[in-house]
ModelCIF file with pLDDT and N, C-alpha, C, O atoms, coordinates in Angstrom:
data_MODEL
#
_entry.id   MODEL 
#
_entity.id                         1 
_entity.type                       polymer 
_entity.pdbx_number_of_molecules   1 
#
_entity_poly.entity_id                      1 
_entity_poly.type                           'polypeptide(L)' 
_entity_poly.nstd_linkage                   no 
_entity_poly.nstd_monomer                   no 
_entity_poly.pdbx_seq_one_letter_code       
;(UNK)(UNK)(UNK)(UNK)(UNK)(UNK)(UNK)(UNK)(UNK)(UNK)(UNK)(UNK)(UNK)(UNK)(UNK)(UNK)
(UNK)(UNK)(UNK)(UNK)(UNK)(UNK)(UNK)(UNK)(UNK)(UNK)(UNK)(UNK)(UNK)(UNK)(UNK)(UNK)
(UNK)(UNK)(UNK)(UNK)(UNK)(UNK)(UNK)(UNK)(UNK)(UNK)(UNK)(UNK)(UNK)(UNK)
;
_entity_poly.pdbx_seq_one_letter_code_can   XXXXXXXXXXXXXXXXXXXXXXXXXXXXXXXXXXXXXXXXXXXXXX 
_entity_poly.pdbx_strand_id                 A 
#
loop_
_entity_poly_seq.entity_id 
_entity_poly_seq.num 
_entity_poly_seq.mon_id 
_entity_poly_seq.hetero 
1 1  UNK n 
1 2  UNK n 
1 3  UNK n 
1 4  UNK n 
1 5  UNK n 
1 6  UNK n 
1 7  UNK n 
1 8  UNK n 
1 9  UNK n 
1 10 UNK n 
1 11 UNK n 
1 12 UNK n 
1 13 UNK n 
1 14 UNK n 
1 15 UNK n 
1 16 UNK n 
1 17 UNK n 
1 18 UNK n 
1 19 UNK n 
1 20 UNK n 
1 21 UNK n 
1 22 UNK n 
1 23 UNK n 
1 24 UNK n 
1 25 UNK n 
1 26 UNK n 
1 27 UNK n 
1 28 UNK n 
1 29 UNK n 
1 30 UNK n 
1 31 UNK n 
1 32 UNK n 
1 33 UNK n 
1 34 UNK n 
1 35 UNK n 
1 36 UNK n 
1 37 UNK n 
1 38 UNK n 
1 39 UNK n 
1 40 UNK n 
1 41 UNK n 
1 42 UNK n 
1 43 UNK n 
1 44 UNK n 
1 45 UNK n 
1 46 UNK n 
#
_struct_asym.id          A 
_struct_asym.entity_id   1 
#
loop_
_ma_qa_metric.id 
_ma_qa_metric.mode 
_ma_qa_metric.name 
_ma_qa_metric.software_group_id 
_ma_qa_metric.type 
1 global pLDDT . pLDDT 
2 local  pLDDT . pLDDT 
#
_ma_qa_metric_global.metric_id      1 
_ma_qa_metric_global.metric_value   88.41 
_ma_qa_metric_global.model_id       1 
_ma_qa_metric_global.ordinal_id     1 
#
loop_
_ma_qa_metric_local.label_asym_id 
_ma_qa_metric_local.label_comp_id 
_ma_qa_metric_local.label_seq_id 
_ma_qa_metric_local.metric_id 
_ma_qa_metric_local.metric_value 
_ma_qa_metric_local.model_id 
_ma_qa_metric_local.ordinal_id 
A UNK 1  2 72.00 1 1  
A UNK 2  2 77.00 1 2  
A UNK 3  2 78.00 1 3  
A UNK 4  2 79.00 1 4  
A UNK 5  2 85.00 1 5  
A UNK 6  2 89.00 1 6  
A UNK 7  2 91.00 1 7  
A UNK 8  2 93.00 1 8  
A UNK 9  2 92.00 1 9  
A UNK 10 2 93.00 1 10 
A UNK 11 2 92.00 1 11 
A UNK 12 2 90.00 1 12 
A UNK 13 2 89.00 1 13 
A UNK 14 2 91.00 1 14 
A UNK 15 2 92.00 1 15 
A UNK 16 2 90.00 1 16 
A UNK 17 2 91.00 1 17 
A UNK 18 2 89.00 1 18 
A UNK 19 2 89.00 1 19 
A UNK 20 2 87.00 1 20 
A UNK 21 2 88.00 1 21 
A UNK 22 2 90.00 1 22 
A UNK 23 2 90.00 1 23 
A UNK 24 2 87.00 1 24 
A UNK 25 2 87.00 1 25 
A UNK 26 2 90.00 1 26 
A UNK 27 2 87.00 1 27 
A UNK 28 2 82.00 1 28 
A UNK 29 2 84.00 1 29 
A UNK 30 2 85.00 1 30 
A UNK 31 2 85.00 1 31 
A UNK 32 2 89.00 1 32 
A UNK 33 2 91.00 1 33 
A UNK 34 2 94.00 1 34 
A UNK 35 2 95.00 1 35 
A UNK 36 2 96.00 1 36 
A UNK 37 2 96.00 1 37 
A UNK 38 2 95.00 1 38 
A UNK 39 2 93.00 1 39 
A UNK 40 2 92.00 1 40 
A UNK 41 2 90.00 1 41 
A UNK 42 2 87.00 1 42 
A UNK 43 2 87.00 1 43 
A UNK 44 2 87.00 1 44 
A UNK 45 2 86.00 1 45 
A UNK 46 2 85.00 1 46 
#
loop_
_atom_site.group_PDB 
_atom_site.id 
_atom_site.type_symbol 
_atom_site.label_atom_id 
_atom_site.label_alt_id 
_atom_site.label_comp_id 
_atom_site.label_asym_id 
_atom_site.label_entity_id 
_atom_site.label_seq_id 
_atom_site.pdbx_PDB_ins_code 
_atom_site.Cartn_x 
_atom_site.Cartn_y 
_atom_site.Cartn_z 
_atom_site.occupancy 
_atom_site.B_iso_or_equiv 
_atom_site.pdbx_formal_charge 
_atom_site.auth_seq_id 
_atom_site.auth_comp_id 
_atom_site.auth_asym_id 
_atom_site.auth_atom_id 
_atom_site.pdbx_PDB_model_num 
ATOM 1   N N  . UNK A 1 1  ? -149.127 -69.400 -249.210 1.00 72.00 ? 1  UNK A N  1 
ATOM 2   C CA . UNK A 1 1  ? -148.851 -69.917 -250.541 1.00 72.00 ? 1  UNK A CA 1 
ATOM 3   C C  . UNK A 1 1  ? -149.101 -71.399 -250.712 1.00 72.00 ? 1  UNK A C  1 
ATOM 4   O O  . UNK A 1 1  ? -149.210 -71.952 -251.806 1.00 72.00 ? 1  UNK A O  1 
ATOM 5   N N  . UNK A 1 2  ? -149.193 -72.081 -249.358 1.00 77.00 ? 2  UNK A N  1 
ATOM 6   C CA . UNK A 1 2  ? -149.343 -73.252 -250.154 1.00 77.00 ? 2  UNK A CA 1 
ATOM 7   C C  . UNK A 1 2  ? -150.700 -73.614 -250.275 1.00 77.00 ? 2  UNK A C  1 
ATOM 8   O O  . UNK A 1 2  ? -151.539 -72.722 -250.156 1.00 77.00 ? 2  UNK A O  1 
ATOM 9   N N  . UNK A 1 3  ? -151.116 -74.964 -250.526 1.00 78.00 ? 3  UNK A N  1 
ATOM 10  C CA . UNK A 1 3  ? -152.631 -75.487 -250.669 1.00 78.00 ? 3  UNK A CA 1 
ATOM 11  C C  . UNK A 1 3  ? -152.774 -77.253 -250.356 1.00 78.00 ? 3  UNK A C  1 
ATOM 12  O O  . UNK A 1 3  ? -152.037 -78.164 -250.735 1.00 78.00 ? 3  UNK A O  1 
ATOM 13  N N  . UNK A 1 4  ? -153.958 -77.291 -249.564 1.00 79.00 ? 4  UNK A N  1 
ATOM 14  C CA . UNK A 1 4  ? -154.161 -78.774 -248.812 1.00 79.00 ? 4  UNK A CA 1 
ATOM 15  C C  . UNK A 1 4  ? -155.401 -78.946 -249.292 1.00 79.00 ? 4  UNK A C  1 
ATOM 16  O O  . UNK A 1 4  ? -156.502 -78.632 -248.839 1.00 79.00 ? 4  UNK A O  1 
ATOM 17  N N  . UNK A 1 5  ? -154.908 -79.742 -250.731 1.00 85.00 ? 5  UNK A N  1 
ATOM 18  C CA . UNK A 1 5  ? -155.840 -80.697 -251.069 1.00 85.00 ? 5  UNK A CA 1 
ATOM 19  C C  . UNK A 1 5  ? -156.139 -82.018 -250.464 1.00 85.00 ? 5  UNK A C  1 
ATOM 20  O O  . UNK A 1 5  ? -155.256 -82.875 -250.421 1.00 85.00 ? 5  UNK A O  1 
ATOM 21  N N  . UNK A 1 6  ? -157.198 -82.214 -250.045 1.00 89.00 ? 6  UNK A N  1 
ATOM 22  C CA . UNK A 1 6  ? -158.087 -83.673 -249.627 1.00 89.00 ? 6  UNK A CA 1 
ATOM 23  C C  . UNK A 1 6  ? -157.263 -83.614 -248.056 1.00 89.00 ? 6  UNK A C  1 
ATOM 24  O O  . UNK A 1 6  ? -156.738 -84.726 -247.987 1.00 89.00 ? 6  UNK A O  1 
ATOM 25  N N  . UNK A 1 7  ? -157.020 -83.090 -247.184 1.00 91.00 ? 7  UNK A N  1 
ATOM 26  C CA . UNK A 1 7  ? -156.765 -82.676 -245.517 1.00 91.00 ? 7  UNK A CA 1 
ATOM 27  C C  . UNK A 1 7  ? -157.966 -82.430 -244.874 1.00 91.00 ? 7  UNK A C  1 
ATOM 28  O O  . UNK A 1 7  ? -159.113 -82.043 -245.096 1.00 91.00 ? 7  UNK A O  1 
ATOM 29  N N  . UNK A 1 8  ? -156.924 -82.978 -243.602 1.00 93.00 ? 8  UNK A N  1 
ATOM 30  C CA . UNK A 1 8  ? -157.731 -82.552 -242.461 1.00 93.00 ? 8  UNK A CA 1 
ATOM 31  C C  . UNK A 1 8  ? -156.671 -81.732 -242.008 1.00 93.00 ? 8  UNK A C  1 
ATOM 32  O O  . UNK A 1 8  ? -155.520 -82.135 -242.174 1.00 93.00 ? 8  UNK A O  1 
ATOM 33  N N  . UNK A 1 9  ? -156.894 -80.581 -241.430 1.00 92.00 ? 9  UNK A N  1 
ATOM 34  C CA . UNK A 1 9  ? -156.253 -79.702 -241.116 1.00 92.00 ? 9  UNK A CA 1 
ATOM 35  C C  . UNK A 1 9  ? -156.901 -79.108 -240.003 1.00 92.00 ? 9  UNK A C  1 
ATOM 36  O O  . UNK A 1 9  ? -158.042 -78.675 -240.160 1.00 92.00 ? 9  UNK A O  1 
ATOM 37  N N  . UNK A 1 10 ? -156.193 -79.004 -238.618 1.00 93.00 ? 10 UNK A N  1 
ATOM 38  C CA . UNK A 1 10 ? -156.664 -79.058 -237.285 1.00 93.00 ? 10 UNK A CA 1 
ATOM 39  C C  . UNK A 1 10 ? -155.410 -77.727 -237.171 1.00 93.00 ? 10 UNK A C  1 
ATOM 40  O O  . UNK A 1 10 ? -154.237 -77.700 -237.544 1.00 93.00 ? 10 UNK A O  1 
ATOM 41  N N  . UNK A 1 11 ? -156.320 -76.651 -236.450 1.00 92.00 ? 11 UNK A N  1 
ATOM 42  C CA . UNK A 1 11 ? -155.185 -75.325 -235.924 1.00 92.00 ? 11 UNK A CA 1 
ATOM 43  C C  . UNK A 1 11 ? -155.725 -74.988 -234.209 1.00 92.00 ? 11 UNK A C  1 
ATOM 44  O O  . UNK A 1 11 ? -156.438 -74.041 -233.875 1.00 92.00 ? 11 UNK A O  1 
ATOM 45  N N  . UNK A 1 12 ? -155.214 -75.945 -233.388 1.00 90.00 ? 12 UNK A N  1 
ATOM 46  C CA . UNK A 1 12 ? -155.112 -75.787 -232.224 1.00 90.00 ? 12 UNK A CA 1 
ATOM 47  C C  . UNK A 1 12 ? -154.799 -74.377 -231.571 1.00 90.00 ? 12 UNK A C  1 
ATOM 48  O O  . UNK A 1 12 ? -153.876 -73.684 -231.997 1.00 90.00 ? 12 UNK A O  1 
ATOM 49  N N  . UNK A 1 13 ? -155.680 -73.949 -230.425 1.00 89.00 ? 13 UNK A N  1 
ATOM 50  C CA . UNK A 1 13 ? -155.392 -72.687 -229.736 1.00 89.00 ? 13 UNK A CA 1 
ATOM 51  C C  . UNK A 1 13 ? -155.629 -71.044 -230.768 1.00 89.00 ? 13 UNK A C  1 
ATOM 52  O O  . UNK A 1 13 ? -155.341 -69.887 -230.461 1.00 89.00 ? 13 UNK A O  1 
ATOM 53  N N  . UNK A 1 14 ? -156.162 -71.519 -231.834 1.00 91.00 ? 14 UNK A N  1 
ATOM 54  C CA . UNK A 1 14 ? -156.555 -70.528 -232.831 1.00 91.00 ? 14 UNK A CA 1 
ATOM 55  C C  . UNK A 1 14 ? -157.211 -69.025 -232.014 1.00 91.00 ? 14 UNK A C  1 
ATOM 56  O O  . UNK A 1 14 ? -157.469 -67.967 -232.588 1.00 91.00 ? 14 UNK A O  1 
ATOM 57  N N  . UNK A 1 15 ? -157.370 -69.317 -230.558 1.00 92.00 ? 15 UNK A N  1 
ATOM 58  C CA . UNK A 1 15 ? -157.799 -67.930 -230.103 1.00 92.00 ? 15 UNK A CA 1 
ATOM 59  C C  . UNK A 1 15 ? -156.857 -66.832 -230.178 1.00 92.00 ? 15 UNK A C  1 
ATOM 60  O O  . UNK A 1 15 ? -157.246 -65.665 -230.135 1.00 92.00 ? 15 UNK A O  1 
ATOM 61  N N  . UNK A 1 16 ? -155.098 -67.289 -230.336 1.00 90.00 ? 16 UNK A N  1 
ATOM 62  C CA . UNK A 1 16 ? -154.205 -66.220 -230.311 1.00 90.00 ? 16 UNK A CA 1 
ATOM 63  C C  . UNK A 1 16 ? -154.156 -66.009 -231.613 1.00 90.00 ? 16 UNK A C  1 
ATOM 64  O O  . UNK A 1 16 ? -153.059 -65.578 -231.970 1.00 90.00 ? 16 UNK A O  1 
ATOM 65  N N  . UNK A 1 17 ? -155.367 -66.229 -232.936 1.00 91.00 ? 17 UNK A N  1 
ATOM 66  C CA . UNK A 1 17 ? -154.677 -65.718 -234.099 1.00 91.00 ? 17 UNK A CA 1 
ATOM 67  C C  . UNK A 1 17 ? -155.316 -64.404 -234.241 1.00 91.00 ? 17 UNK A C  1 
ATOM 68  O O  . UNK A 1 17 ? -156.226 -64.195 -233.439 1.00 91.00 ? 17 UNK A O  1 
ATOM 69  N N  . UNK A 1 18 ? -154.986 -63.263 -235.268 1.00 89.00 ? 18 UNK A N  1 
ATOM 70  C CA . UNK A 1 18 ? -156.065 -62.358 -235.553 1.00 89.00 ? 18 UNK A CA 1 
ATOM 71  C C  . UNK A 1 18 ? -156.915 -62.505 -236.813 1.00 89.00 ? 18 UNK A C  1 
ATOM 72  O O  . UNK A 1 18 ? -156.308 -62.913 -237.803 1.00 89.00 ? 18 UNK A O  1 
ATOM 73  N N  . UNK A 1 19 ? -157.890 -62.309 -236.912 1.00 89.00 ? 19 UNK A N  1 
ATOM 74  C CA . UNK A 1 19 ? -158.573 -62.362 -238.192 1.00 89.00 ? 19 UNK A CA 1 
ATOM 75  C C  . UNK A 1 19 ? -158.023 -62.512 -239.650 1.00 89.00 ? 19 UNK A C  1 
ATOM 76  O O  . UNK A 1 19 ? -158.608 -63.008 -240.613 1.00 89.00 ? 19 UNK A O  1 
ATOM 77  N N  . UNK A 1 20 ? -156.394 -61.811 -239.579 1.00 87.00 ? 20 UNK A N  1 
ATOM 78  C CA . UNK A 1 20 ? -156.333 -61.434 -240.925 1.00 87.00 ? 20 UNK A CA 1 
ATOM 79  C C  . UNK A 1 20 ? -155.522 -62.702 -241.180 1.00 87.00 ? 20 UNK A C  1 
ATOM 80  O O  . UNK A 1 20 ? -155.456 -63.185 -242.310 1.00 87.00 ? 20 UNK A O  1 
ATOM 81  N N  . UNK A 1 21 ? -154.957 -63.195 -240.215 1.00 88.00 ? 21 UNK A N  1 
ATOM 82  C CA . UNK A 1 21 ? -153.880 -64.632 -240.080 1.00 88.00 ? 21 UNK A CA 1 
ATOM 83  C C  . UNK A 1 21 ? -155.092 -65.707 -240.561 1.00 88.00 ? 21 UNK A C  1 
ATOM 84  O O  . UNK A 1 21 ? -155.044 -66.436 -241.552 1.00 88.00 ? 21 UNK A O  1 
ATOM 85  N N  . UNK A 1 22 ? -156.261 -65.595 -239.516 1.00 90.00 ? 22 UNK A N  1 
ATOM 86  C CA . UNK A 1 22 ? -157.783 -66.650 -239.868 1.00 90.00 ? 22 UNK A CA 1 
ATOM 87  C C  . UNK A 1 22 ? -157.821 -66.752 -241.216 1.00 90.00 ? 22 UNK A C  1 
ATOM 88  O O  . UNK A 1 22 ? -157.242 -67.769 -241.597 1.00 90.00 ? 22 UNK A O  1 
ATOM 89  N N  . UNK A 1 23 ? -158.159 -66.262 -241.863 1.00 90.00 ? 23 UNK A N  1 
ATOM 90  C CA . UNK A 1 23 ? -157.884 -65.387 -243.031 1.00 90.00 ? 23 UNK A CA 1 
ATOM 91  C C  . UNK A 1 23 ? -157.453 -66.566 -244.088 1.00 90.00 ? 23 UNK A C  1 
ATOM 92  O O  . UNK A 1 23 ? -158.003 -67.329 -244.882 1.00 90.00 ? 23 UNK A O  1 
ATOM 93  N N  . UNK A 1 24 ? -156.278 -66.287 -243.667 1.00 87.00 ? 24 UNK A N  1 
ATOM 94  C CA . UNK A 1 24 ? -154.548 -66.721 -244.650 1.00 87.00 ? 24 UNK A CA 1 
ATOM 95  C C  . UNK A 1 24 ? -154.790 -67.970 -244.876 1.00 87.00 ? 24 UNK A C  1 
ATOM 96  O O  . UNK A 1 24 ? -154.809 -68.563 -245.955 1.00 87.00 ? 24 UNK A O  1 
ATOM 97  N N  . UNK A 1 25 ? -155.067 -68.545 -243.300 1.00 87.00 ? 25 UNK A N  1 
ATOM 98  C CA . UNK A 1 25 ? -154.772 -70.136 -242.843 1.00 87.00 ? 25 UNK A CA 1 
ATOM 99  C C  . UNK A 1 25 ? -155.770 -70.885 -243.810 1.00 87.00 ? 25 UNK A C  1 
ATOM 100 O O  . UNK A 1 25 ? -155.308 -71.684 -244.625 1.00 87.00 ? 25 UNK A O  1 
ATOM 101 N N  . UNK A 1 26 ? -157.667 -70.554 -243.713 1.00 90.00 ? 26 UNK A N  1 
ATOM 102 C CA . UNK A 1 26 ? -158.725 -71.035 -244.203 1.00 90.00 ? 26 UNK A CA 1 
ATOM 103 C C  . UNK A 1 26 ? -158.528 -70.906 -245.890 1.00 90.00 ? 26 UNK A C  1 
ATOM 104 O O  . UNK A 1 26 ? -158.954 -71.644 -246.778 1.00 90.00 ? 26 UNK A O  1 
ATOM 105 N N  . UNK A 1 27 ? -157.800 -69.808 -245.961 1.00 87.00 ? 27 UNK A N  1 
ATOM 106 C CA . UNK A 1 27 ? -157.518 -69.350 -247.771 1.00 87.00 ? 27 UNK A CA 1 
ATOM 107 C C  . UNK A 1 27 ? -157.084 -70.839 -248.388 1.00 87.00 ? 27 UNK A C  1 
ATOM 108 O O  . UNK A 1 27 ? -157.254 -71.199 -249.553 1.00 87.00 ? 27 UNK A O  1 
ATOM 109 N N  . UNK A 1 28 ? -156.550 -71.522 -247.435 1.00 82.00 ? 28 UNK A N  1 
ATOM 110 C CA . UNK A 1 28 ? -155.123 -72.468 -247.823 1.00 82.00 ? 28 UNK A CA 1 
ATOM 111 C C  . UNK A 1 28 ? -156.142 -73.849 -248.375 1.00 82.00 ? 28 UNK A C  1 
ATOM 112 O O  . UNK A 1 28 ? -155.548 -74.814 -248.858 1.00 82.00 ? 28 UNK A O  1 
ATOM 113 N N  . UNK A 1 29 ? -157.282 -73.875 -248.302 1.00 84.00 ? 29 UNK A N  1 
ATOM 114 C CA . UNK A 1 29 ? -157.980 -75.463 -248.397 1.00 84.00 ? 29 UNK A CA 1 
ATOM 115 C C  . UNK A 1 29 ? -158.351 -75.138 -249.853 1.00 84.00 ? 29 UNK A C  1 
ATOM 116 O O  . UNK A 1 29 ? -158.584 -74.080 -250.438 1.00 84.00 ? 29 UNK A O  1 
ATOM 117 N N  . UNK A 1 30 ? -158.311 -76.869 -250.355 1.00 85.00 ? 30 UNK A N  1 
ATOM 118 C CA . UNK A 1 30 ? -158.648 -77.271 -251.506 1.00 85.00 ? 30 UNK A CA 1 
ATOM 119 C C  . UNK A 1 30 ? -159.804 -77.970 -251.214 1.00 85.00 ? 30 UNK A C  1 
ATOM 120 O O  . UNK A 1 30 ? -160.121 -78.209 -250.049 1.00 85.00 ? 30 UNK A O  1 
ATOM 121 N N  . UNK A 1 31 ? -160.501 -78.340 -252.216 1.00 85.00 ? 31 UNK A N  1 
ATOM 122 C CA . UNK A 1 31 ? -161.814 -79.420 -252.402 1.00 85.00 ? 31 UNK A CA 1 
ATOM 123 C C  . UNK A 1 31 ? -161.221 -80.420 -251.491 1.00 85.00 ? 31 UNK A C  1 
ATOM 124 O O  . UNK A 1 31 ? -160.062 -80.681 -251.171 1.00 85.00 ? 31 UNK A O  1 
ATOM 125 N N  . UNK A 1 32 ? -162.335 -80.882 -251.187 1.00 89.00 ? 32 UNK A N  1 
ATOM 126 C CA . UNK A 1 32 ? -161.910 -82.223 -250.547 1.00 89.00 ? 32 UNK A CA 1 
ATOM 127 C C  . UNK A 1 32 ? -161.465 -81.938 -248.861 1.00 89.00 ? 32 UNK A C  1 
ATOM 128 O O  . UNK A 1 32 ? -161.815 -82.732 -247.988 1.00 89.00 ? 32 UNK A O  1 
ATOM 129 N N  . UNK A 1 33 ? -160.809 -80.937 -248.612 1.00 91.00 ? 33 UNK A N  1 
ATOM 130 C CA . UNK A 1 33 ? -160.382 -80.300 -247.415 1.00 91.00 ? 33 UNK A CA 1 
ATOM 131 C C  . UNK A 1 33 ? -161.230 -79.867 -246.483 1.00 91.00 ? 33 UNK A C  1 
ATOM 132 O O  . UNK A 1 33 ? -162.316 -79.349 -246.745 1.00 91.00 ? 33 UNK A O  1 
ATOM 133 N N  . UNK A 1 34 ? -160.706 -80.087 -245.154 1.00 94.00 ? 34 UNK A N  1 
ATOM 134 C CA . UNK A 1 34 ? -161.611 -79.842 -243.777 1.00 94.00 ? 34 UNK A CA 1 
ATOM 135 C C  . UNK A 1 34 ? -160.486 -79.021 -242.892 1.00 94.00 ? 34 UNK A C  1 
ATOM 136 O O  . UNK A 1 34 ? -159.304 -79.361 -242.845 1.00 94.00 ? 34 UNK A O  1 
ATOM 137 N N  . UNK A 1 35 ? -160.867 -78.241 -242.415 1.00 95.00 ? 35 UNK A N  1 
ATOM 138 C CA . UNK A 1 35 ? -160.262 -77.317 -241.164 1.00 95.00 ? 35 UNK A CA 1 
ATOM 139 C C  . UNK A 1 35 ? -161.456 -77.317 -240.420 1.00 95.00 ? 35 UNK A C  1 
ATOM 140 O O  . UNK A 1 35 ? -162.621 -76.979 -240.632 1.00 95.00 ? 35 UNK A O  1 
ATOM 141 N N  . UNK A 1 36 ? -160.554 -77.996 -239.097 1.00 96.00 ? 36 UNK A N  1 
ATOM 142 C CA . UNK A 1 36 ? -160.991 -77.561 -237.664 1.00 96.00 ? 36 UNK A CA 1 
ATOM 143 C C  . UNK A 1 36 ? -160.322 -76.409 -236.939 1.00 96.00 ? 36 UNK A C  1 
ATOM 144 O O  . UNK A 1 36 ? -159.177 -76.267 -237.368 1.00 96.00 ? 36 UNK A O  1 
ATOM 145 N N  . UNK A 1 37 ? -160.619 -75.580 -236.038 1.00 96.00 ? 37 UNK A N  1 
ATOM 146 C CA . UNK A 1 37 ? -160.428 -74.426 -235.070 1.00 96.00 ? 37 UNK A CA 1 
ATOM 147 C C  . UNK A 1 37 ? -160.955 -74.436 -233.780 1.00 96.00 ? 37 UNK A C  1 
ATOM 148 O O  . UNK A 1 37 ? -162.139 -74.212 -233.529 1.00 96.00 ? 37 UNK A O  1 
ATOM 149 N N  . UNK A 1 38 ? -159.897 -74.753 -232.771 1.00 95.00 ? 38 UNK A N  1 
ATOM 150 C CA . UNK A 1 38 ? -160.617 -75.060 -231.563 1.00 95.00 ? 38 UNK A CA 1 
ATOM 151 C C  . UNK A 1 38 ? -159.732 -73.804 -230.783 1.00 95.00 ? 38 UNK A C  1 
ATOM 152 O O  . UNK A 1 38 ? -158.638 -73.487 -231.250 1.00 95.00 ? 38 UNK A O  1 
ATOM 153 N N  . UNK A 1 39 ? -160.223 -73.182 -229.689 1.00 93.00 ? 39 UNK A N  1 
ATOM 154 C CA . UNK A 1 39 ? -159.957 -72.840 -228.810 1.00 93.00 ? 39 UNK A CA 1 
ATOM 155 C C  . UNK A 1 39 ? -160.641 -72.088 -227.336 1.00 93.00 ? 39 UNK A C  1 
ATOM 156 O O  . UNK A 1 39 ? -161.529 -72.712 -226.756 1.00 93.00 ? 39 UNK A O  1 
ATOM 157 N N  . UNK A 1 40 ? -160.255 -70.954 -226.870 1.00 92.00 ? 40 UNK A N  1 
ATOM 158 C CA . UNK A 1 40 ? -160.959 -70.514 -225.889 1.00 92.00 ? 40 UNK A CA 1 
ATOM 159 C C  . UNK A 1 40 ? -160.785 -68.928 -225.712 1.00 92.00 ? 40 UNK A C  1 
ATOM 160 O O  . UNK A 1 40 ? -159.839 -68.425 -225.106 1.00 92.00 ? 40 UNK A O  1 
ATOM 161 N N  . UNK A 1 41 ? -161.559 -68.392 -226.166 1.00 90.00 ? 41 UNK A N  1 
ATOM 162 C CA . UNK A 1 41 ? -161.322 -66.787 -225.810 1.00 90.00 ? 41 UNK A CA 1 
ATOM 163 C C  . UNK A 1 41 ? -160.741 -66.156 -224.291 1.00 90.00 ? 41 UNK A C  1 
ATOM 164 O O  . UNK A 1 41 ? -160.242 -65.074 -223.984 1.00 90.00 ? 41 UNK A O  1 
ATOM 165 N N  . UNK A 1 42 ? -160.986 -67.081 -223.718 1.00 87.00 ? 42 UNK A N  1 
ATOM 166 C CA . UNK A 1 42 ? -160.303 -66.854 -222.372 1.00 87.00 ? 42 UNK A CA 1 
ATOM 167 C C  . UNK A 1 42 ? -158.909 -66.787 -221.877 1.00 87.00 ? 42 UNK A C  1 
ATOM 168 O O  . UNK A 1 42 ? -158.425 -66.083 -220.990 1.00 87.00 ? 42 UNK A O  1 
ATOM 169 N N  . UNK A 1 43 ? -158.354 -67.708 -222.673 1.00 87.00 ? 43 UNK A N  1 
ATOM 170 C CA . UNK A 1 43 ? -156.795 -67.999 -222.700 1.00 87.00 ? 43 UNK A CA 1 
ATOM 171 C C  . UNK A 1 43 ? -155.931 -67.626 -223.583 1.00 87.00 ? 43 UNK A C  1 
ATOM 172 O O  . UNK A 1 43 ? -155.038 -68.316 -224.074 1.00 87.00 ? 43 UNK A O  1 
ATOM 173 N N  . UNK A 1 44 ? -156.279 -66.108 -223.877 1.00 87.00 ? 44 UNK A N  1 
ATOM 174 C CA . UNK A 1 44 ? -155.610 -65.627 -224.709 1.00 87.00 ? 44 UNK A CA 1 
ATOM 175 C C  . UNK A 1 44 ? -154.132 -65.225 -224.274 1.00 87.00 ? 44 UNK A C  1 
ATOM 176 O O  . UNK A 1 44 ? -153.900 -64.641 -223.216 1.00 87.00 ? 44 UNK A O  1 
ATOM 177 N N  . UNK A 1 45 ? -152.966 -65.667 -225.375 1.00 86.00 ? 45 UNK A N  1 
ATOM 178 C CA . UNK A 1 45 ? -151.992 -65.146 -224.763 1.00 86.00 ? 45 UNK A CA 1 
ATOM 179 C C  . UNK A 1 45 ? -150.868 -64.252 -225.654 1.00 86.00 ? 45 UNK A C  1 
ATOM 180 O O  . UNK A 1 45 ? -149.739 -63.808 -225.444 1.00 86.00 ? 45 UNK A O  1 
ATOM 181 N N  . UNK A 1 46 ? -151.668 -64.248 -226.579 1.00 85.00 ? 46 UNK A N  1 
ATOM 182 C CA . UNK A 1 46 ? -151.292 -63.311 -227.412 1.00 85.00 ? 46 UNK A CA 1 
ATOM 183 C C  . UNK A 1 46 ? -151.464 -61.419 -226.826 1.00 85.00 ? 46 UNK A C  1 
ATOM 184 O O  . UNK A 1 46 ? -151.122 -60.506 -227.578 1.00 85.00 ? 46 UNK A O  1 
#
């Protein structure tokens, strides 16, 4: 529900999310807004 206008928005370890969460999180940006997603398929601990 909410929304990040003009952010930087960084979601660390994003390998434990599932798609539909990916989803939710990226839904959330306004103009002006940047999301980064870093992680490692390897270290999953989900």
């Amino acid at each position: 529900g909410r929304s990040l206008p003009n952010q930087f928005f960084i979601i660390d370890d994003a390998q434990n999310l599932t798609p539909h969460e990916v989803k939710t999180i990226i839904s959330r940006a306004c103009e002006g807004s940047k999301i980064v997603l870093t992680g490692d398929p390897y270290q999953i601990d989900n």
